[in-house]
Protein backbone atom coordinates (compact mmCIF):
# COMPACT_ATOMS: atom_id res chain seq x y z
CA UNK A 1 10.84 1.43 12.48
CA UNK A 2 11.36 0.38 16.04
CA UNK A 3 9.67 4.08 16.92
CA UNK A 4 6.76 3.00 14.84
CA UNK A 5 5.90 -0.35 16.42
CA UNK A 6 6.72 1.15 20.32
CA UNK A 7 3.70 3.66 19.38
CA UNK A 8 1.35 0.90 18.03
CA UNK A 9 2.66 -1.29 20.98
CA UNK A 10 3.41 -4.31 18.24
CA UNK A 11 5.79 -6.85 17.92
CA UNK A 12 8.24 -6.62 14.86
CA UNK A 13 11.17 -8.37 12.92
CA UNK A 14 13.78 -7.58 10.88
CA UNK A 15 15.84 -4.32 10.76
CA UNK A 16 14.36 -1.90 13.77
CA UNK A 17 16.59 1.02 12.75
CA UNK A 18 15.54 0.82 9.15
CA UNK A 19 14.88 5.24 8.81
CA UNK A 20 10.82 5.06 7.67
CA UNK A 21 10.10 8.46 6.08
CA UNK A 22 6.74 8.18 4.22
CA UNK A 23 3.86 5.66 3.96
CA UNK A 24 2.48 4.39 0.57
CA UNK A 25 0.50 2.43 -1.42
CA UNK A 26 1.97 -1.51 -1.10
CA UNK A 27 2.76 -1.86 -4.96
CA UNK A 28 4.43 0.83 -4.89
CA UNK A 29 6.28 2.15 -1.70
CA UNK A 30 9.73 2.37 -1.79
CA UNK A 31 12.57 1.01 1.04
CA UNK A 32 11.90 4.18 3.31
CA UNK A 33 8.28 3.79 2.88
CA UNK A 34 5.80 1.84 4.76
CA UNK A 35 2.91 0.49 3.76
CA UNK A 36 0.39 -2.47 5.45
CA UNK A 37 -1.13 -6.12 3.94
CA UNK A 38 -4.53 -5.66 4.71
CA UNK A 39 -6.07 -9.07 2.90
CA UNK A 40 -5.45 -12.23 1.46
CA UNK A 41 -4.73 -10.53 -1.90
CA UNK A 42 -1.97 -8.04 -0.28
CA UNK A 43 -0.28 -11.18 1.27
CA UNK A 44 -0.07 -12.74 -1.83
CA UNK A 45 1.36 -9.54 -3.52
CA UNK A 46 3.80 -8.92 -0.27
CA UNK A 47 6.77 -10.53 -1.10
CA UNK A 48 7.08 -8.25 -4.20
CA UNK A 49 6.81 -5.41 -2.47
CA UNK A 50 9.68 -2.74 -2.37
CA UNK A 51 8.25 -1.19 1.04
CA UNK A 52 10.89 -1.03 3.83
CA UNK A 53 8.74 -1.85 6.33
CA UNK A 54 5.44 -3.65 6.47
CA UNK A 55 2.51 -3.87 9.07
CA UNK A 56 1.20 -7.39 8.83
CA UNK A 57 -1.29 -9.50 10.50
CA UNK A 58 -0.16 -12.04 13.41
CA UNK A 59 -0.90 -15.09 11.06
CA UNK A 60 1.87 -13.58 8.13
CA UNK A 61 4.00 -15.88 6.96
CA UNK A 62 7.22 -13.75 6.56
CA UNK A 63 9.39 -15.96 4.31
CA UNK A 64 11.02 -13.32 3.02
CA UNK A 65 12.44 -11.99 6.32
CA UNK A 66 11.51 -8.92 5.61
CA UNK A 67 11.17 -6.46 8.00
CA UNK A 68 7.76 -6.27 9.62
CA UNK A 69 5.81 -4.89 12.34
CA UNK A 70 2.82 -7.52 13.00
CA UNK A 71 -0.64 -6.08 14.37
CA UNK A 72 -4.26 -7.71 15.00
CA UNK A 73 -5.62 -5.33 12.65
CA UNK A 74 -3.39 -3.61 10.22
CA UNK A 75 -5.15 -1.27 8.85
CA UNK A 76 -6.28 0.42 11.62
CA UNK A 77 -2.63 0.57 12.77
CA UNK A 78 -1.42 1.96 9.58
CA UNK A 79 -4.06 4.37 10.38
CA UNK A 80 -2.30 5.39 13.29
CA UNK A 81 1.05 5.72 11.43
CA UNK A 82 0.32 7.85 8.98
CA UNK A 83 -0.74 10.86 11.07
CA UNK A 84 3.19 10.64 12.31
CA UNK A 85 4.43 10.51 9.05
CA UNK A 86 2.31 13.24 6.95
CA UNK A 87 1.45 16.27 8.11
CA UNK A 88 -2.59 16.34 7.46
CA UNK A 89 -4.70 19.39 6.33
CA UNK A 90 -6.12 20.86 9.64
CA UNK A 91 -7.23 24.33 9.19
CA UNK A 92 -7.49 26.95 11.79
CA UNK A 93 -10.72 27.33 13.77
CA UNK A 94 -13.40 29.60 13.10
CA UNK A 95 -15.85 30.72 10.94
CA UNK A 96 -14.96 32.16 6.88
CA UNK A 97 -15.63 35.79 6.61
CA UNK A 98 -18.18 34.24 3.71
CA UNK A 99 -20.60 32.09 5.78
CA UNK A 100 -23.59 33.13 6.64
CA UNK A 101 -25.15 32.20 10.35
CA UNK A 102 -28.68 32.74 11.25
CA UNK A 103 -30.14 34.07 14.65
CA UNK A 104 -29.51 32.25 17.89
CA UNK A 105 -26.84 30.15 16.66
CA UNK A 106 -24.79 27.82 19.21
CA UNK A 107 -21.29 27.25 17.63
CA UNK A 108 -19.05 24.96 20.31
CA UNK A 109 -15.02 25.74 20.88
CA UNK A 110 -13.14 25.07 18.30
CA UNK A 111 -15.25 24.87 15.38
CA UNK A 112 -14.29 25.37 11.44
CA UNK A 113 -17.12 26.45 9.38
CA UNK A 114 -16.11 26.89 5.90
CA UNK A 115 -16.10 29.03 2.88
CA UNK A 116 -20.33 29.85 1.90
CA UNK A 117 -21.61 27.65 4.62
CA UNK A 118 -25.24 28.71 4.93
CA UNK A 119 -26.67 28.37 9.14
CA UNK A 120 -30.02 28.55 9.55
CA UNK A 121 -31.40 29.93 12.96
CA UNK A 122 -31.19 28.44 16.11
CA UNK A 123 -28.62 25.90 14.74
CA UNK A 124 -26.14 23.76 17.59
CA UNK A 125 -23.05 22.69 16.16
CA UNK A 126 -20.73 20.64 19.28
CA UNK A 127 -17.06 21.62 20.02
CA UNK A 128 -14.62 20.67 17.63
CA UNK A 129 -16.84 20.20 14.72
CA UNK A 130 -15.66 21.15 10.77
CA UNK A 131 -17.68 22.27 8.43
CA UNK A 132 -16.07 21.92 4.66
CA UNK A 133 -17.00 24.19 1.73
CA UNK A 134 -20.76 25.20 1.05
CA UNK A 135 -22.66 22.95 3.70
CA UNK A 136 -26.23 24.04 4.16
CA UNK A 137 -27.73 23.79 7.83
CA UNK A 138 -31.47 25.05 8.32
CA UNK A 139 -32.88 26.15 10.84
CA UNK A 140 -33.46 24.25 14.26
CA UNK A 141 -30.75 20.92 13.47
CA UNK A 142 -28.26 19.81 15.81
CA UNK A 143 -24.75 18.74 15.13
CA UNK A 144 -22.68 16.99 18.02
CA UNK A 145 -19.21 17.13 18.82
CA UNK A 146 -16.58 16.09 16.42
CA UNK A 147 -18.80 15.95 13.45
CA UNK A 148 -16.93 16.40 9.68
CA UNK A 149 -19.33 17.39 7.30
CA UNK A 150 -17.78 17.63 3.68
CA UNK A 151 -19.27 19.77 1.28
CA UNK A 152 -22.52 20.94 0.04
CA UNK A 153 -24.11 18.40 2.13
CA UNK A 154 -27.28 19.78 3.03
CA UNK A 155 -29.14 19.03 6.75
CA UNK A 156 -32.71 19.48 7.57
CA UNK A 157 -34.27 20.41 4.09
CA UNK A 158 -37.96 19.29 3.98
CA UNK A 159 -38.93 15.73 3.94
CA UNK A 160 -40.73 15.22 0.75
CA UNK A 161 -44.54 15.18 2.04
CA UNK A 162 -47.37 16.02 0.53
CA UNK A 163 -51.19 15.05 0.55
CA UNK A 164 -53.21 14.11 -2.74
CA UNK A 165 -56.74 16.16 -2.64
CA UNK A 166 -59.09 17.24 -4.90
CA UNK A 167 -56.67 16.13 -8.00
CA UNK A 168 -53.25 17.86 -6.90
CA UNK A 169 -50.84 17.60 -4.57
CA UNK A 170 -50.18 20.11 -1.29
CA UNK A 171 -47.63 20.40 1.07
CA UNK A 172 -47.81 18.58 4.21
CA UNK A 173 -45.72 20.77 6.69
CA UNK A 174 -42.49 19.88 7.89
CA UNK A 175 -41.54 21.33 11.08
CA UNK A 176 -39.59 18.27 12.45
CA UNK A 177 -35.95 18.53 13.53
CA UNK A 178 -32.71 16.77 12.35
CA UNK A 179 -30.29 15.72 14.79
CA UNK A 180 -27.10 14.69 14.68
CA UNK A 181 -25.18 12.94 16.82
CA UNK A 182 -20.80 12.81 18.16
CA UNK A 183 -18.09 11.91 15.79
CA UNK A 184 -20.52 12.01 12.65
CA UNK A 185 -19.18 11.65 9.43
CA UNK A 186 -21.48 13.30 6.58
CA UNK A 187 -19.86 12.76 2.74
CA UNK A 188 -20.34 15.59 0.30
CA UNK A 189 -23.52 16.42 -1.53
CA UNK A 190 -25.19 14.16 1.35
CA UNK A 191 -28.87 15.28 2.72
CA UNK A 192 -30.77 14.57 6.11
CA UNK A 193 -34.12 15.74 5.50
CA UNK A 194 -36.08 17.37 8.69
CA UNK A 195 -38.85 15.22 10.20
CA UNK A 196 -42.51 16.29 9.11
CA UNK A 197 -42.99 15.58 13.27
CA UNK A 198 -40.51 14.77 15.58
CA UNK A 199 -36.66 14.32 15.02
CA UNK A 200 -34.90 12.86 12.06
CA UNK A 201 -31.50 11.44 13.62
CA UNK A 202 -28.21 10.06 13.18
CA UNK A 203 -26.08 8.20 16.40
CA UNK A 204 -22.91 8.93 17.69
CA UNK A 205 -20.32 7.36 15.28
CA UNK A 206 -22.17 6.41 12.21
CA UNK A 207 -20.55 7.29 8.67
CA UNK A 208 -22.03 8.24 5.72
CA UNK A 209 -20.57 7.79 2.28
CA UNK A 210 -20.87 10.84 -0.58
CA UNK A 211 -24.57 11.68 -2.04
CA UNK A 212 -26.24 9.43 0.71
CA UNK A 213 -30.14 10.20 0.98
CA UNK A 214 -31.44 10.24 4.79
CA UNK A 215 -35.23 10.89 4.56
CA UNK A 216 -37.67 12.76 6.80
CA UNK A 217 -38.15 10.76 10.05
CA UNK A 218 -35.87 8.34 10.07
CA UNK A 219 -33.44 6.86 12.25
CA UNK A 220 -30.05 5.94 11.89
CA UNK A 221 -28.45 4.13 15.14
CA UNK A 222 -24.73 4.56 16.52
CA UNK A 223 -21.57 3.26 14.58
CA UNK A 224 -23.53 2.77 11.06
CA UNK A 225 -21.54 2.47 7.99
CA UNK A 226 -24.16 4.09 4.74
CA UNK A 227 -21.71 4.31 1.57
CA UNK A 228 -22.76 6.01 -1.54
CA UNK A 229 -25.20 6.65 -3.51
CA UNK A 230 -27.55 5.16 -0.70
CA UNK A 231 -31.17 5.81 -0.38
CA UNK A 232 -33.83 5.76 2.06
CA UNK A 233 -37.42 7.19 2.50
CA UNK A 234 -39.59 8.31 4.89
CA UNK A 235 -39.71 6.41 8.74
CA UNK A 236 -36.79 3.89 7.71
CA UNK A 237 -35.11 2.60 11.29
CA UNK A 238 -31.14 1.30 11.31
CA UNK A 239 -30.12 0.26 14.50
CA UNK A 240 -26.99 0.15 15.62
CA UNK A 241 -23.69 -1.32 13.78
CA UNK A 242 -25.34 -2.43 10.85
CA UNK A 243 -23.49 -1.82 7.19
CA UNK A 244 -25.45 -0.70 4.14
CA UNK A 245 -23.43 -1.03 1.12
CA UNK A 246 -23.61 1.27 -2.15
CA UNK A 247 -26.23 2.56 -4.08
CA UNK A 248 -29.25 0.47 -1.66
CA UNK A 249 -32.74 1.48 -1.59
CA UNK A 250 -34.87 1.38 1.12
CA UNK A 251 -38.25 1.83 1.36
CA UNK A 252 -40.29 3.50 4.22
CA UNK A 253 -41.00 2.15 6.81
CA UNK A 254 -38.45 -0.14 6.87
CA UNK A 255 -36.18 -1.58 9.69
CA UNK A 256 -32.73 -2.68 9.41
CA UNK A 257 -32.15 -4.63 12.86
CA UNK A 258 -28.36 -4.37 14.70
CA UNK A 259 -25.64 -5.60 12.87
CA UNK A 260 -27.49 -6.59 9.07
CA UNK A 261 -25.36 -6.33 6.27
CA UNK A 262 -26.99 -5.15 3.09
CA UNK A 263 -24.77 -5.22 -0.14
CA UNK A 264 -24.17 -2.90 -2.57
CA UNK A 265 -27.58 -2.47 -4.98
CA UNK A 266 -29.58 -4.27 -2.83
CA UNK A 267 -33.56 -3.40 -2.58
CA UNK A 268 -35.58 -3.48 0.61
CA UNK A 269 -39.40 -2.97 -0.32
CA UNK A 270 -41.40 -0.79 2.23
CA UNK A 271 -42.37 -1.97 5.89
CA UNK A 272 -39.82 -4.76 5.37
CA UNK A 273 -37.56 -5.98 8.38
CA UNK A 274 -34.24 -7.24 7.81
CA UNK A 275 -32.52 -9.44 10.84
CA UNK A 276 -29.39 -8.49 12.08
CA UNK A 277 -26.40 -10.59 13.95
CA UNK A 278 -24.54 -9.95 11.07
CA UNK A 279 -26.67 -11.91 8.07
CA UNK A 280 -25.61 -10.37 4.94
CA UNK A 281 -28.59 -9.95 2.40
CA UNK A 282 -28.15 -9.19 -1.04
CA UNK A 283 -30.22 -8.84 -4.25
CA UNK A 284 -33.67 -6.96 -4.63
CA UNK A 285 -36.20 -7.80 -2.74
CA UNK A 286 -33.19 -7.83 -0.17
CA UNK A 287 -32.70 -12.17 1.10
CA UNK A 288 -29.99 -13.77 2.80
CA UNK A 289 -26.97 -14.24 0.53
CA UNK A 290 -27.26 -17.79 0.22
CA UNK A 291 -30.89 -17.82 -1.38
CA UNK A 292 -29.83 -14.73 -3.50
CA UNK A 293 -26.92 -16.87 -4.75
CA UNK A 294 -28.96 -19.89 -5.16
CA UNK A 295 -31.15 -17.85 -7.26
CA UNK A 296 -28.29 -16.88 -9.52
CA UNK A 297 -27.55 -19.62 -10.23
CA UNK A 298 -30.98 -21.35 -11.06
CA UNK A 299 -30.83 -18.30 -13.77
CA UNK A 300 -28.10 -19.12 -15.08
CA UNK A 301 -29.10 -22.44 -15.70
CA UNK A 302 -32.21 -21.14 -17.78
CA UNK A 303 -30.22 -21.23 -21.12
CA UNK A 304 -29.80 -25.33 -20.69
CA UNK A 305 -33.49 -25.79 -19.31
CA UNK A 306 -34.87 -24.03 -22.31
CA UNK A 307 -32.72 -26.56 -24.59
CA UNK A 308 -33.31 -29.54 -22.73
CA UNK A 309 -37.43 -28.70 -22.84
CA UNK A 310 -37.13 -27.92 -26.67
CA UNK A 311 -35.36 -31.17 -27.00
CA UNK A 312 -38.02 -32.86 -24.76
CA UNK A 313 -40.84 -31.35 -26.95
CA UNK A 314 -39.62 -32.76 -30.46
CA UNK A 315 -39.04 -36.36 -28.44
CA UNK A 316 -43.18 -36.45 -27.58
CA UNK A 317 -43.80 -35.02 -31.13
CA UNK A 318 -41.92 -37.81 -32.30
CA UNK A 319 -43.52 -40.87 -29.96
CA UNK A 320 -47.22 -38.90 -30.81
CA UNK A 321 -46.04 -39.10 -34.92
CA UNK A 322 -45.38 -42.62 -34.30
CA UNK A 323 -48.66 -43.42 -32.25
CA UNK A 324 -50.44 -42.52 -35.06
């Protein structure tokens, strides 16, 4: 244990020779396991805990003198830890006998492209980029350095335009780009469509969630959290640092300024800007939390106004009976 906290530079207590060989879940870790108390919740569940050793937060109250190492952040120490403690899948470099890669391809050192990945031509993928299972890449997108792309995501399929004439529907061409920036994170069965004009992108350090929908033209900023099931269409702008939660829809147009919060299921409506500075907004249309829960609650007081205006309405029948 004393190993452990000289690597994350952290203070412990409690037995620093303890033998730690395996990390685990908190509930239920055993005494040469370690495992971390992330929230309030965990800190309440701690002291049951059969984990030898625990990362905790500076402001733990260790009552149980248990033994402890005690971080600012503990989960992104325990993070660190288990990389020394599990050995974690890293396959060889290179690319599987049963991908296919286009014309003029620019694949960086160190590069794993996987099992029936597709490459269109003129495709850039940085150094040190993987490439799970069956990810599609058309022609003429960029992938930085670093990227993980899980699988069958697909990057820089058409945008969905199209022009209404003469009672049908025709193509409008797409010959945009898709761009991706360093240390991407793309989940599996995700798409980035191509830009009709221009450059659909994502920044350095943003992470998307599984089956997340990035439309044609639009722009996703640096160090963006997009979790599942997320939507957006065409032209939609997230700057940087801002956290969209699960299963949101965005309309085109829209912008999401630095550092906005949107939680899970919320709506934005099209050419709608949401503030940033870390505002959380909630609800569809998307409004500050504390209107959306206001809101709540005035419908769930419906029920009683519906009563007490039935109740009202036989009073005045009554008083109008007795006026006559």
């Amino acid at each position: 244990m004393r190993e452990i906290a000289e690597q994350l530079s952290a203070t412990f207590e409690g037995d620093g020779e303890r033998m730690i060989e395996d990390v685990a879940p908190l509930d239920s870790a055993g005494s040469h396991q370690i495992s971390f108390v992330g929230n309030r919740r965990a800190a309440r569940d701690a002291q049951a805990s059969a984990a030898g050793c625990l990362i905790v937060g500076l402001d733990f109250a260790n009552t149980g003198g248990r033994t402890v190492i005690r971080c600012k952040d503990p989960r992104a120490a325990f993070s660190k830890v288990i990389p020394r403690l599990r050995k974690l899948e890293s396959p060889e470099p290179g690319i599987h006998p049963t991908a296919v890669i286009g014309k003029d391809c620019r694949i960086g050192e160190g590069c794993t492209i996987g099992p029936f990945c597709v490459l269109g031509d003129r495709v850039e993928i940085g150094p040190h980029s993987r490439l799970h299972a069956h990810v599609t890449v058309y022609s003429d997108v960029s992938i930085g350095a670093r990227a993980l792309i899980h699988a069958g995501a697909v990057l820089g399929a058409d945008g969905f335009g199209f022009v209404f004439e003469n009672g049908r529907y025709t193509k409008f061409p797409q010959i945009g780009r898709v761009v991706i920036g360093d240390d991407v994170e793309i989940g599996a069965g995700s798409a980035v469509d191509r830009a009709a004009l221009g450059i659909t992108s994502i920044g350095d350090g943003s992470k998307l969630d599984n089956m997340v929908h990035i439309g044609h033209n639009c722009r996703v900023g640096k160090h963006v959290i997009i979790v599942a099931q997320t939507g957006m269409a065409g032209g939609t702008v997230i700057e940087d640092h801002a956290v969209i939660g699960g299963q949101v829809g965005l309309g085109d147009n829209v912008t999401i300024k630095s550092g906005a919060i949107l939680g899970s299921g919320a709506g934005v409506l099209s050419s709608k800007i949401i503030r940033g500075g870390g505002e959380v907004y909630w609800g569809t249309p998307a409004r500050p939390l504390k209107e959306y829960l206001e809101s709540l609650a005035n419908v769930a007081r419906i029920p009683q106004l519906k009563r007490e205006i039935a109740d009202l309405q036989e009073r005045l029948k009554a008083l109008e009976k007795k006026d006559e």
